[in-house]
PDB file of N, CA and C in Angstrom:
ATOM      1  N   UNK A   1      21.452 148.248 -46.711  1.00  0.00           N
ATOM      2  CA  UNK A   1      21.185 148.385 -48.126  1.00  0.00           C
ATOM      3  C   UNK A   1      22.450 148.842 -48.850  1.00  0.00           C
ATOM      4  N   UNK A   2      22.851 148.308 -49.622  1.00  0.00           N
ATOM      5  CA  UNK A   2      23.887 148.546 -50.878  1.00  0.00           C
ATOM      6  C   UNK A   2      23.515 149.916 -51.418  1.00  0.00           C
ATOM      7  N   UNK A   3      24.385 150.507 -51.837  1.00  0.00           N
ATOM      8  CA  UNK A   3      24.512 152.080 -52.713  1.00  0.00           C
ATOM      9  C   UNK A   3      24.765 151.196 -53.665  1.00  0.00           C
ATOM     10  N   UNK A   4      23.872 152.129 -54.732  1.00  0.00           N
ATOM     11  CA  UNK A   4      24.010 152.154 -56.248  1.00  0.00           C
ATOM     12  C   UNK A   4      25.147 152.093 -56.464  1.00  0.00           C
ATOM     13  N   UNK A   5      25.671 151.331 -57.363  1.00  0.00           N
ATOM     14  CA  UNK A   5      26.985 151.207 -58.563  1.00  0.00           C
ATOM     15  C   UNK A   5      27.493 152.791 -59.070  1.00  0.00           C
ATOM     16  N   UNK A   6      26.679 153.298 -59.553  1.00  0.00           N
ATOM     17  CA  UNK A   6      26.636 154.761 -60.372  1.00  0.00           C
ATOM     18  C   UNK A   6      27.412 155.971 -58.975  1.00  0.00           C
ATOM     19  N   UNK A   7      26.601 155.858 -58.098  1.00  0.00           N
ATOM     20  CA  UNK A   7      26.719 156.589 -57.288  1.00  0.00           C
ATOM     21  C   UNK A   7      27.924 156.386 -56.356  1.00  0.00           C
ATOM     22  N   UNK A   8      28.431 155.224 -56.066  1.00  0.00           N
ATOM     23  CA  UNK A   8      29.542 154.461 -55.550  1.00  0.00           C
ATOM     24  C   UNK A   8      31.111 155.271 -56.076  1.00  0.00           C
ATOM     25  N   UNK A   9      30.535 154.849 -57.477  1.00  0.00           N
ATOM     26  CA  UNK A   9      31.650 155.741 -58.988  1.00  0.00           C
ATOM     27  C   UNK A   9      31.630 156.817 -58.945  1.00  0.00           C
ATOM     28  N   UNK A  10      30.803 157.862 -58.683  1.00  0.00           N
ATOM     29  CA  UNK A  10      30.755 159.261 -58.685  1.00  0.00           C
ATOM     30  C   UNK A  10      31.558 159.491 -57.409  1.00  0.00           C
ATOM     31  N   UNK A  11      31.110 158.894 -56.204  1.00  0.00           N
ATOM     32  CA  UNK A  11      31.462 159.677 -54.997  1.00  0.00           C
ATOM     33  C   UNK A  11      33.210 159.265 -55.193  1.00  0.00           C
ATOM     34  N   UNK A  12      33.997 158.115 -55.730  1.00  0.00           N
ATOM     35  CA  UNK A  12      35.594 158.145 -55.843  1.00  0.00           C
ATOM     36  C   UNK A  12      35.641 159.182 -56.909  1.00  0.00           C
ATOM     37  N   UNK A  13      34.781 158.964 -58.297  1.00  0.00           N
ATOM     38  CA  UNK A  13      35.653 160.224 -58.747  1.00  0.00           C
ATOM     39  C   UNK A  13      35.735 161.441 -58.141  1.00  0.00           C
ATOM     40  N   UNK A  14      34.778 161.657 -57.279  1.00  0.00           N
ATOM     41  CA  UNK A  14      34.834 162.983 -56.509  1.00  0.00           C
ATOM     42  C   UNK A  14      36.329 163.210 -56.191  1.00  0.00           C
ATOM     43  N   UNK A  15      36.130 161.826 -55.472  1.00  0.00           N
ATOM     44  CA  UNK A  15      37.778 162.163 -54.674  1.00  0.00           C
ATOM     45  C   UNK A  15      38.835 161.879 -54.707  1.00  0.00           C
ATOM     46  N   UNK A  16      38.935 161.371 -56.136  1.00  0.00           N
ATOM     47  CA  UNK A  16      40.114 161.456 -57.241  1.00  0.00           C
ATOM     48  C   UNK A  16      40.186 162.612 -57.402  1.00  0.00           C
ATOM     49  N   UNK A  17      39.361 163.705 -58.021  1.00  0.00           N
ATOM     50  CA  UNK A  17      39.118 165.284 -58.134  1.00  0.00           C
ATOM     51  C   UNK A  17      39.464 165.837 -57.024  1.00  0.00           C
ATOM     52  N   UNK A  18      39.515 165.698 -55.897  1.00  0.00           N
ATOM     53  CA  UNK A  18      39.249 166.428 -54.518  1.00  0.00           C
ATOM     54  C   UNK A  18      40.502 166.465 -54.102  1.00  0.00           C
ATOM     55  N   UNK A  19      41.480 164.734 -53.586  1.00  0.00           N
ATOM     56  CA  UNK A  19      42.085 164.852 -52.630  1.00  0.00           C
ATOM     57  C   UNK A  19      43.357 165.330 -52.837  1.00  0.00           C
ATOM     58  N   UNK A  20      44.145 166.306 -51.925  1.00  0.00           N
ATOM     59  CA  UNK A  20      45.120 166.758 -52.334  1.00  0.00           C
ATOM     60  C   UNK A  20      45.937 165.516 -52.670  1.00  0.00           C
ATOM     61  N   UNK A  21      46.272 164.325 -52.557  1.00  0.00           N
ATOM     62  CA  UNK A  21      47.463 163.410 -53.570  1.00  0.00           C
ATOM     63  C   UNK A  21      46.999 163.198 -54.852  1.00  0.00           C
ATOM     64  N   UNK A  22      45.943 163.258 -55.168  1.00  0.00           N
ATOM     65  CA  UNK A  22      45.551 163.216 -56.485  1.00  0.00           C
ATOM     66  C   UNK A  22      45.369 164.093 -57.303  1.00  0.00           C
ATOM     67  N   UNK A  23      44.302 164.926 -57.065  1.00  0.00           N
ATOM     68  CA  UNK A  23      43.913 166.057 -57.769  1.00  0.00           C
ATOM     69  C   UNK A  23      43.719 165.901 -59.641  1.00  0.00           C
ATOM     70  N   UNK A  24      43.075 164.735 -59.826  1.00  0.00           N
ATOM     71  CA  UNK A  24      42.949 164.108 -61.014  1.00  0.00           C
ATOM     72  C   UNK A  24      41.085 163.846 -61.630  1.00  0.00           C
ATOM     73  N   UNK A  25      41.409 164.709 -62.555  1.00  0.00           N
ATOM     74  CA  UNK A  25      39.738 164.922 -63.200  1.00  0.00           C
ATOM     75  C   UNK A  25      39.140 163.496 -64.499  1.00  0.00           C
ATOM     76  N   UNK A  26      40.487 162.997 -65.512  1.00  0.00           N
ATOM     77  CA  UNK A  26      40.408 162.431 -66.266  1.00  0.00           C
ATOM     78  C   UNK A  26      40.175 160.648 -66.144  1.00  0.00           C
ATOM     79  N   UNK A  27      40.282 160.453 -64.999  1.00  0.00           N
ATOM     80  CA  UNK A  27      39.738 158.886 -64.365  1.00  0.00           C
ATOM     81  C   UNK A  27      38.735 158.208 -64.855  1.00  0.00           C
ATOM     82  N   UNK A  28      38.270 157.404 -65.328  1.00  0.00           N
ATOM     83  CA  UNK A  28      36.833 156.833 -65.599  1.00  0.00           C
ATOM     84  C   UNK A  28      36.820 155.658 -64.369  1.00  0.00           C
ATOM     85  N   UNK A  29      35.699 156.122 -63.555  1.00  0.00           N
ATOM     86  CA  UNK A  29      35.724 154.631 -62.357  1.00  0.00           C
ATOM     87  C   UNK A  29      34.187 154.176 -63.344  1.00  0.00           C
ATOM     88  N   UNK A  30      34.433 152.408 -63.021  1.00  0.00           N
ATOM     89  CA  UNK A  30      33.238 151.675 -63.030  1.00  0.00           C
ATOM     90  C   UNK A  30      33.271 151.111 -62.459  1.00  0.00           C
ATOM     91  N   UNK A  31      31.967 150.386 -61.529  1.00  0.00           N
ATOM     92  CA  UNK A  31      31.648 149.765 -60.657  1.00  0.00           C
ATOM     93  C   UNK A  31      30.568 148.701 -60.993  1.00  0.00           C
ATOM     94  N   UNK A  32      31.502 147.605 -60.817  1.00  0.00           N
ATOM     95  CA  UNK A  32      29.827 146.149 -61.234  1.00  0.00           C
ATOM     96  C   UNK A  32      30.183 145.110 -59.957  1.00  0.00           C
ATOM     97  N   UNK A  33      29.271 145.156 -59.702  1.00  0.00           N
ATOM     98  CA  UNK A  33      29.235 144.073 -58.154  1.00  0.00           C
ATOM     99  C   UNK A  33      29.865 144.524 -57.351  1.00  0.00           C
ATOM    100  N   UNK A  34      31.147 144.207 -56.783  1.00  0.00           N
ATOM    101  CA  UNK A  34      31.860 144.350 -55.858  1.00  0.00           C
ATOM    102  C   UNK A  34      33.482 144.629 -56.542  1.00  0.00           C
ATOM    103  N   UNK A  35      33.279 144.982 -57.682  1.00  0.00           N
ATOM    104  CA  UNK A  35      34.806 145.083 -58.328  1.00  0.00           C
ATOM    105  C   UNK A  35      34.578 146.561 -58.799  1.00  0.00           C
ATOM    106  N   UNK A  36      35.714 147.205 -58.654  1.00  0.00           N
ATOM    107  CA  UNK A  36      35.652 148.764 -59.492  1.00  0.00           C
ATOM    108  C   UNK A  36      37.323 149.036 -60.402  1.00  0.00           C
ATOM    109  N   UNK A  37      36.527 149.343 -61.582  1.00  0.00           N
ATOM    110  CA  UNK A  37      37.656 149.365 -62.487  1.00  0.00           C
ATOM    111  C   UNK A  37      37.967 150.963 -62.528  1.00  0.00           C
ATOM    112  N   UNK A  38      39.304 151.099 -62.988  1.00  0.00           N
ATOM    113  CA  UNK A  38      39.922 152.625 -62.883  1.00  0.00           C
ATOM    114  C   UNK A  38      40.393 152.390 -64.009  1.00  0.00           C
ATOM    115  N   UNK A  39      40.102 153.334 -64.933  1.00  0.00           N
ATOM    116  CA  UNK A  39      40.651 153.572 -66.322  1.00  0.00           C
ATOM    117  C   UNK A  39      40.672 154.882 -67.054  1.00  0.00           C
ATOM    118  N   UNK A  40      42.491 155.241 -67.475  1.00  0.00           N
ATOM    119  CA  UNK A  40      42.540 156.765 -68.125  1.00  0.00           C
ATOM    120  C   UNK A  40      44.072 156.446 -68.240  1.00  0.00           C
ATOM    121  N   UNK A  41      44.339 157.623 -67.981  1.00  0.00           N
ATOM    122  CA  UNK A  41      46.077 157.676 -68.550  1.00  0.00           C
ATOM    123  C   UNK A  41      46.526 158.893 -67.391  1.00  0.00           C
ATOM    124  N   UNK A  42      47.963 158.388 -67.071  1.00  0.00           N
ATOM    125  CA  UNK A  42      48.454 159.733 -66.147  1.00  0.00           C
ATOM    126  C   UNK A  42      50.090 159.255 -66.662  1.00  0.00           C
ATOM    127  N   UNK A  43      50.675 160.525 -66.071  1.00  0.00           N
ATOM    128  CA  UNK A  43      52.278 160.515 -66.577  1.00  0.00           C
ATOM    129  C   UNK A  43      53.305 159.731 -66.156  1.00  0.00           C
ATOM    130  N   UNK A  44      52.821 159.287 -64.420  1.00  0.00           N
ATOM    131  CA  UNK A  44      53.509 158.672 -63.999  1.00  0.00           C
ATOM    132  C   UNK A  44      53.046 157.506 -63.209  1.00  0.00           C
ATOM    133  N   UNK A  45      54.308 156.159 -62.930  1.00  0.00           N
ATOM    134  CA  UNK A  45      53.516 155.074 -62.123  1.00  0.00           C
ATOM    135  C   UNK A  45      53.484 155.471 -60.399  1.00  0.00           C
ATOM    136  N   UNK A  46      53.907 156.273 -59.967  1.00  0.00           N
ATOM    137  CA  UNK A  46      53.539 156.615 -58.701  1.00  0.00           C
ATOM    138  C   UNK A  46      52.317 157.384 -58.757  1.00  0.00           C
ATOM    139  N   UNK A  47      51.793 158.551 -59.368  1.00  0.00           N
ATOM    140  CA  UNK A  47      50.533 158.769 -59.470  1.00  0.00           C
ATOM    141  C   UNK A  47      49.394 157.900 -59.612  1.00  0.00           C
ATOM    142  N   UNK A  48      49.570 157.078 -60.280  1.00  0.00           N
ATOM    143  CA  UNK A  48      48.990 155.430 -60.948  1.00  0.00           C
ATOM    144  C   UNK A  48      48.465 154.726 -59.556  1.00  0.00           C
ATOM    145  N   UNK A  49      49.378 154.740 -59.089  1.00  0.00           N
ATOM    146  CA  UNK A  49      49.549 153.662 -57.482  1.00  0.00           C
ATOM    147  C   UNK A  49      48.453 154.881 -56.679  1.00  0.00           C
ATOM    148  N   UNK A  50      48.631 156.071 -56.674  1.00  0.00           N
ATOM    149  CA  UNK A  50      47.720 156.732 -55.687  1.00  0.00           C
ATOM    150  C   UNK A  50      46.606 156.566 -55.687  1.00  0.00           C
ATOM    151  N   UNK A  51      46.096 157.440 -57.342  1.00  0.00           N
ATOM    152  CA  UNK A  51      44.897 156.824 -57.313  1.00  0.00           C
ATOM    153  C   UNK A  51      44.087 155.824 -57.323  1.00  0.00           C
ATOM    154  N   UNK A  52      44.940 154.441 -57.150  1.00  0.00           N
ATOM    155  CA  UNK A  52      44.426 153.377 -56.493  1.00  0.00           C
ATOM    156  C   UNK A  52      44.097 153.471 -55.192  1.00  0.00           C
ATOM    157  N   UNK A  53      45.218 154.020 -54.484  1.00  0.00           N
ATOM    158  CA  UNK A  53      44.782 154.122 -52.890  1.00  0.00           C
ATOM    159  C   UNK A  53      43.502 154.509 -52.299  1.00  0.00           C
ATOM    160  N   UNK A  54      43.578 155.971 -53.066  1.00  0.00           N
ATOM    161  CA  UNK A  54      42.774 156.592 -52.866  1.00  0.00           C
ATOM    162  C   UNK A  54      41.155 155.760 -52.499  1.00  0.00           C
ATOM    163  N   UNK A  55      41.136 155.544 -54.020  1.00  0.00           N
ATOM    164  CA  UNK A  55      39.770 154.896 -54.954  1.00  0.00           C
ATOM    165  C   UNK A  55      39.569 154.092 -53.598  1.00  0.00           C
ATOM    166  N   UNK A  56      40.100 152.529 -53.155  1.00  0.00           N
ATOM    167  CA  UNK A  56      39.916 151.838 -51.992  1.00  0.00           C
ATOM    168  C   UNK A  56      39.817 152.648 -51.084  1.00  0.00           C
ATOM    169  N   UNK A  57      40.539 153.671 -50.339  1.00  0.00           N
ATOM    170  CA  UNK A  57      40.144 154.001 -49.154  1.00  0.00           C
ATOM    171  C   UNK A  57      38.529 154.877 -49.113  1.00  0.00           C
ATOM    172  N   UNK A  58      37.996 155.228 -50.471  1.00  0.00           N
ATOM    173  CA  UNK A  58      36.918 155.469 -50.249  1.00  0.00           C
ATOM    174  C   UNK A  58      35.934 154.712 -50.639  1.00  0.00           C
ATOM    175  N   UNK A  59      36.284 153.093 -51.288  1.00  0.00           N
ATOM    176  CA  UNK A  59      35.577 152.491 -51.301  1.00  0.00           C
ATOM    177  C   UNK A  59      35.881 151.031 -50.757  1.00  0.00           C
ATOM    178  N   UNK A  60      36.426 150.698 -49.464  1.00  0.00           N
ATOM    179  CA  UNK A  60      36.964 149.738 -48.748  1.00  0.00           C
ATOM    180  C   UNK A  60      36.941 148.280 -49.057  1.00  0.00           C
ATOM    181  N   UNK A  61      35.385 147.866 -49.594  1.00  0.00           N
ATOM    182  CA  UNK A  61      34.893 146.668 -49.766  1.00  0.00           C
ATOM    183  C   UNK A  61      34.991 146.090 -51.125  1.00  0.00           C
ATOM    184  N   UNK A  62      35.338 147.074 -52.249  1.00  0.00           N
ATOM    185  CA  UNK A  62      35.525 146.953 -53.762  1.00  0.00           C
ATOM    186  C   UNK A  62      36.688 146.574 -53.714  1.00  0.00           C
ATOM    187  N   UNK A  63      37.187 145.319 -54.751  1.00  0.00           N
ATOM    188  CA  UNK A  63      38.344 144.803 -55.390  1.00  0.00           C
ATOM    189  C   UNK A  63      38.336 145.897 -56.591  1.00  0.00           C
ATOM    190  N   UNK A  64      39.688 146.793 -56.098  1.00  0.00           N
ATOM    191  CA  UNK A  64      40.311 147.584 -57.332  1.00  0.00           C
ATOM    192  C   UNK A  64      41.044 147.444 -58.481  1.00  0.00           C
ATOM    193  N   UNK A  65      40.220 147.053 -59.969  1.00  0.00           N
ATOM    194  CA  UNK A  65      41.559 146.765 -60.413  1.00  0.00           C
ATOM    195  C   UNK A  65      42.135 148.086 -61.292  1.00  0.00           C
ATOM    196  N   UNK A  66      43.708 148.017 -61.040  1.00  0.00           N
ATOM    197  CA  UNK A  66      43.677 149.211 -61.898  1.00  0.00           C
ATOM    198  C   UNK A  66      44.185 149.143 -62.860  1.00  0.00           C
ATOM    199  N   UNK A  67      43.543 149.622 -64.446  1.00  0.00           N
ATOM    200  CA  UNK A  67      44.026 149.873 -65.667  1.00  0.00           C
ATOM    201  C   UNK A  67      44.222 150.861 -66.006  1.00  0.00           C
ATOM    202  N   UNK A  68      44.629 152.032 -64.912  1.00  0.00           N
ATOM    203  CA  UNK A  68      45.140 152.965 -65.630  1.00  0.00           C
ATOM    204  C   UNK A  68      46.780 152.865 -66.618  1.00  0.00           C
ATOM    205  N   UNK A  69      46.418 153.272 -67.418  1.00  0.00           N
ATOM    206  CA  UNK A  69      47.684 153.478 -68.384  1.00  0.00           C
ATOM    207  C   UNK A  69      48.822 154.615 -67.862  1.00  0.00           C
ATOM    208  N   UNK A  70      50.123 154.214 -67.459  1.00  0.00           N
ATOM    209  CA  UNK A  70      50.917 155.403 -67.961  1.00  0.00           C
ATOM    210  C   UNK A  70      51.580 155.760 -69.178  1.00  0.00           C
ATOM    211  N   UNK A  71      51.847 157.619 -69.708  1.00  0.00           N
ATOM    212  CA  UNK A  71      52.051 157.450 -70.768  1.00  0.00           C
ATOM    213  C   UNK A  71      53.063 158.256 -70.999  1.00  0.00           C
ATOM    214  N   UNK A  72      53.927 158.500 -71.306  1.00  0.00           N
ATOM    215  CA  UNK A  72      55.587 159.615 -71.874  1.00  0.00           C
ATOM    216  C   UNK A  72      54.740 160.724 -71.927  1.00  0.00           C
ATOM    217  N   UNK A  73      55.229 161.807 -71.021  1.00  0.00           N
ATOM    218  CA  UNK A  73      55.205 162.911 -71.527  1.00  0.00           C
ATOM    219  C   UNK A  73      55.874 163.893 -72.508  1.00  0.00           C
ATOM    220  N   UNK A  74      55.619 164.083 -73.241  1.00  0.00           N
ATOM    221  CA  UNK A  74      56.061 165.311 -73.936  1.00  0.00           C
ATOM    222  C   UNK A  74      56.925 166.393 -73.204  1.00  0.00           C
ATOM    223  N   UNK A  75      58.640 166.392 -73.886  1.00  0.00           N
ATOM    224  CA  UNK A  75      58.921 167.443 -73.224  1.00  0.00           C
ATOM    225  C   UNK A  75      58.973 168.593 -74.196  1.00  0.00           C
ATOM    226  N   UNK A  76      58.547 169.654 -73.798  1.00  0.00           N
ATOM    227  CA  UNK A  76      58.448 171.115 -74.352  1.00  0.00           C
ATOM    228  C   UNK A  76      59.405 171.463 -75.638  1.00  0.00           C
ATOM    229  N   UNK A  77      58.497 171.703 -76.818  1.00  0.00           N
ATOM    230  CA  UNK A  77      59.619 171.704 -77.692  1.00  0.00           C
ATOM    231  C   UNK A  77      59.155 170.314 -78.663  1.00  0.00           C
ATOM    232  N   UNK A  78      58.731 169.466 -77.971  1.00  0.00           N
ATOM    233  CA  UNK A  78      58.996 168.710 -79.447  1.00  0.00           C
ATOM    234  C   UNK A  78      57.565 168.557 -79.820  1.00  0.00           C
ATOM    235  N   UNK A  79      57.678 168.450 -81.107  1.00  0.00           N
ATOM    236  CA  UNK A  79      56.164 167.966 -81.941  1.00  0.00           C
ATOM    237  C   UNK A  79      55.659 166.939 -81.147  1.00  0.00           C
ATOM    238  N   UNK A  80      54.035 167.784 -81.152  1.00  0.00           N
ATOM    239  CA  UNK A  80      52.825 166.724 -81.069  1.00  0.00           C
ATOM    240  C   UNK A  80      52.331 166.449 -82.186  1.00  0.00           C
ATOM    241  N   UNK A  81      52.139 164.814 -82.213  1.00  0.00           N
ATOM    242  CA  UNK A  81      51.619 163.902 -83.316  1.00  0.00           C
ATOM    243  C   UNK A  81      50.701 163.739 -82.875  1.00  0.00           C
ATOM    244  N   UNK A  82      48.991 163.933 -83.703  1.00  0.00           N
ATOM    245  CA  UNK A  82      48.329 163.619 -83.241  1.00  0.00           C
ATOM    246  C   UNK A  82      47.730 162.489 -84.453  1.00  0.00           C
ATOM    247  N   UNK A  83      47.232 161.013 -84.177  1.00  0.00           N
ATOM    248  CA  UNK A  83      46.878 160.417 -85.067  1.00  0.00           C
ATOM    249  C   UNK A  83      45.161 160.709 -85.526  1.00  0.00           C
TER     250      UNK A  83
END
């Protein structure tokens, strides 16, 4: 029997949250059929690439695609614009 979609998504974000290479709360996983999408923003493209890994190694059989965004961080000191 197949696991729920919902529940599939919860248990990676778990361990997006969990595993020490990640340690990332802001992820949105969705899961429809056999594809799971990853979508949010992180600072860098090697972080980017992990939590892909991750996501597959706890969900083996899902085609990952990933849209996470990377985005410039702010260095200390300069104005935040917020629109």
């Amino acid at each position: 029997m197949m696991e729920a979609p919902q529940y599939v998504a919860a248990r990676v974000q778990r361990a997006l949250a969990e595993d020490s290479r990640t340690h990332e709360l802001g992820i949105r996983v969705d899961v429809r059929g056999d594809q799971m999408f990853l979508r949010g923003q992180v600072s860098g493209e090697e972080h980017r690439q992990r939590l892909a890994a991750v996501a597959q190694e706890v969900a083996p059989n899902l085609k990952v695609h990933n849209e996470i965004k990377v985005v410039e961080v702010t260095r200390p000191g300069e104005d935040e614009h917020l629109d």
